[in-house]
C-alpha atoms as a PDB file:
ATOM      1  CA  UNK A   1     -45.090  18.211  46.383  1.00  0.00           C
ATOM      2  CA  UNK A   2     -41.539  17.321  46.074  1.00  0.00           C
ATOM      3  CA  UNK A   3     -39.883  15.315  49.073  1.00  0.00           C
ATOM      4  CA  UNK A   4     -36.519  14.110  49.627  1.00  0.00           C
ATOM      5  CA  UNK A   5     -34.541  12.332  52.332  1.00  0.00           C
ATOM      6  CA  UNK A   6     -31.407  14.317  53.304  1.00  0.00           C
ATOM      7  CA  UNK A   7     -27.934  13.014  54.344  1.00  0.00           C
ATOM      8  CA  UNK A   8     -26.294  15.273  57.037  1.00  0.00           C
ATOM      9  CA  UNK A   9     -22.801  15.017  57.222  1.00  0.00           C
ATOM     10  CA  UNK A  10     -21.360  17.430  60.448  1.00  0.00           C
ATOM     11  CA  UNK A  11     -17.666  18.314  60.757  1.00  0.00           C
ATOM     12  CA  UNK A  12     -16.825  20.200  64.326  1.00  0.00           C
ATOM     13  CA  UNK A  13     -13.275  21.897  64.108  1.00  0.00           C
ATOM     14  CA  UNK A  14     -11.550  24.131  65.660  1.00  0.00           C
ATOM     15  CA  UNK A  15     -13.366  26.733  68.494  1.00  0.00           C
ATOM     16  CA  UNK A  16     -16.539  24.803  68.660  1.00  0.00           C
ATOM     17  CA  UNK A  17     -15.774  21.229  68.647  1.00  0.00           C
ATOM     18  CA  UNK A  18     -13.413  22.610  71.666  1.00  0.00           C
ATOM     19  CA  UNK A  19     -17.041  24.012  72.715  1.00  0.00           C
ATOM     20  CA  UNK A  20     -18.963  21.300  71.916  1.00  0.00           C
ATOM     21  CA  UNK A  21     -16.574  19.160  74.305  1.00  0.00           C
ATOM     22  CA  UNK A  22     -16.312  21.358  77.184  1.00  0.00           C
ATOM     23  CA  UNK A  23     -20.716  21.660  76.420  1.00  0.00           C
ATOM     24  CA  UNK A  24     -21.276  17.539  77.172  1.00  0.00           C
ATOM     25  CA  UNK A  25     -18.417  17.295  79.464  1.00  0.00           C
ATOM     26  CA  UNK A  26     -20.384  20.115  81.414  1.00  0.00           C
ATOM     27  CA  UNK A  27     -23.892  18.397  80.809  1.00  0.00           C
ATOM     28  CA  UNK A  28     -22.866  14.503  81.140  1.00  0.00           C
ATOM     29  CA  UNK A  29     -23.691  13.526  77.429  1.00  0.00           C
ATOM     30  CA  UNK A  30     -22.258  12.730  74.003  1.00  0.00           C
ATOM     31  CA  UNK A  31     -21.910  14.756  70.733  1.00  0.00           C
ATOM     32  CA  UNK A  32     -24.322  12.250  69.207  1.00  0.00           C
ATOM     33  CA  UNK A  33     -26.654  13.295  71.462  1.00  0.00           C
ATOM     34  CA  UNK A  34     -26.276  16.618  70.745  1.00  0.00           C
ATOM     35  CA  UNK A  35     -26.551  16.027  66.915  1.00  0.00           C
ATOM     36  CA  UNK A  36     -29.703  13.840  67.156  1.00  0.00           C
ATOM     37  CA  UNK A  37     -31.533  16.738  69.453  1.00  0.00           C
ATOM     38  CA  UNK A  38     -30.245  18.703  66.815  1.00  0.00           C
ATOM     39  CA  UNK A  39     -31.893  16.835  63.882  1.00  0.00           C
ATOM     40  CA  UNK A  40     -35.194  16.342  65.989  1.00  0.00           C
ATOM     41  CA  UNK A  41     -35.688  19.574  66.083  1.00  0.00           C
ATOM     42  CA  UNK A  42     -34.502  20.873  62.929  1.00  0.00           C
ATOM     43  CA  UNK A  43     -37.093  17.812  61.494  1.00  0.00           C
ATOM     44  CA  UNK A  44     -39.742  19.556  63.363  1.00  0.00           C
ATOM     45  CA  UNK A  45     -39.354  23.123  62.568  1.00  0.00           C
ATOM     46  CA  UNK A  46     -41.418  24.184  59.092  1.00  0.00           C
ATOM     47  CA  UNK A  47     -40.400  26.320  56.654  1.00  0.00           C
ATOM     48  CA  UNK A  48     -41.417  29.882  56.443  1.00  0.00           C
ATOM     49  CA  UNK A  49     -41.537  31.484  53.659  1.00  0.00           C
ATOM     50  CA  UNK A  50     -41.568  35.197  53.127  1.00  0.00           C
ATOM     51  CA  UNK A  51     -43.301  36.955  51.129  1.00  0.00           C
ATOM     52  CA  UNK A  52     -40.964  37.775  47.368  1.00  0.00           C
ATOM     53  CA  UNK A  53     -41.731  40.896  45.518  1.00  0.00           C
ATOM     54  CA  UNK A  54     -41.248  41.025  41.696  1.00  0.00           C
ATOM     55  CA  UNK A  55     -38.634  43.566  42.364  1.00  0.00           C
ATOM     56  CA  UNK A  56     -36.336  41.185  44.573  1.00  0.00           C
ATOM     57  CA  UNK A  57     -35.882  38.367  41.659  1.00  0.00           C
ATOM     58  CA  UNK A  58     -36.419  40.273  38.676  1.00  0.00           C
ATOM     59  CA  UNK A  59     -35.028  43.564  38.714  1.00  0.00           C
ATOM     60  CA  UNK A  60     -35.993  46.537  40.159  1.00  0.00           C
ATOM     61  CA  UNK A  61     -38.448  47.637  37.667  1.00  0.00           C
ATOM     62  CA  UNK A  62     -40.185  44.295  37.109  1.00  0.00           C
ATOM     63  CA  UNK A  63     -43.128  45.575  39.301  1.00  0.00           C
ATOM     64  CA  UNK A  64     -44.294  47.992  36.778  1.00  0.00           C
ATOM     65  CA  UNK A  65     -44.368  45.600  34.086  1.00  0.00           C
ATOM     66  CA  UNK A  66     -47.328  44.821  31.999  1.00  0.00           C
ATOM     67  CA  UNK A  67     -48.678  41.468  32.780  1.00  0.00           C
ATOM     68  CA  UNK A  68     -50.676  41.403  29.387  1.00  0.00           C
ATOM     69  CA  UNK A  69     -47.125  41.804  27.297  1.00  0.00           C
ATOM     70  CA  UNK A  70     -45.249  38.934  29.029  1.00  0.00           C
ATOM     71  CA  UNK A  71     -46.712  35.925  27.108  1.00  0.00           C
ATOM     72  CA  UNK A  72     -46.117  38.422  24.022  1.00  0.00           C
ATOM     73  CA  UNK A  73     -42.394  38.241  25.122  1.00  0.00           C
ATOM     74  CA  UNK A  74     -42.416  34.927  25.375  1.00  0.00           C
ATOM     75  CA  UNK A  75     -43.601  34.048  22.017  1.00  0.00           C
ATOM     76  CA  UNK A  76     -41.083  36.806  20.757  1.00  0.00           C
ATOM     77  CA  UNK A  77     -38.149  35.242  22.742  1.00  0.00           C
ATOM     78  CA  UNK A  78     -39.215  31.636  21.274  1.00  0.00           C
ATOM     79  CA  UNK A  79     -39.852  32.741  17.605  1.00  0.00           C
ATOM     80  CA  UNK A  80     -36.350  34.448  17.785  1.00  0.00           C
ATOM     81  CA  UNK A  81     -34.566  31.578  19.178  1.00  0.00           C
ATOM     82  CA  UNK A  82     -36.211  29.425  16.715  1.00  0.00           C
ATOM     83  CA  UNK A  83     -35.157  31.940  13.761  1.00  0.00           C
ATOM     84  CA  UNK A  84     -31.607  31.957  14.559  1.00  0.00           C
ATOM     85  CA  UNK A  85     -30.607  28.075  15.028  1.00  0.00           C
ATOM     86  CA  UNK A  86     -33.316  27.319  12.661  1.00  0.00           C
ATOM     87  CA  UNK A  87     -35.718  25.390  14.633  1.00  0.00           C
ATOM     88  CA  UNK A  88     -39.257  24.495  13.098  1.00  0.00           C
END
């Protein structure tokens, strides 16, 4: 499992740091409070993930591929790329 620590870096411009003002003026607390509720939560939401067909990542025939030719294309792909810069 890969982990990594992230660095979040907001900006607020325009229409919502105008909101985000008028929000903790209205509610009696800071933007960094705000953010940090933000973060908490964000920290402890998981990750869904959805279910990909073949068809969404590798074209829309990939589904009725043959499973049993792939590695075949592999080796074909490799021998070919070996042929033509001259790799041993």
């Amino acid at each position: 499992m890969i982990t990594q620590d992230l660095s979040l870096d907001f900006k607020v411009t325009g229409q919502d740091a105008y909101w985000l003002l008028d929000f903790c003026q209205k509610n009696n607390t800071k933007p960094q409070a705000v953010f940090e509720e933000f973060l908490q939560s964000f920290k402890a939401n998981k990750a869904v993930k959805t279910p990909v067909k073949k068809s969404d990542y590798a074209g829309g025939l990939a589904e009725f591929a043959n499973p049993e030719l792939i590695p075949l294309e592999d080796q074909a792909v490799e021998m070919a790329i070996k042929a033509k810069y001259g790799i041993d």
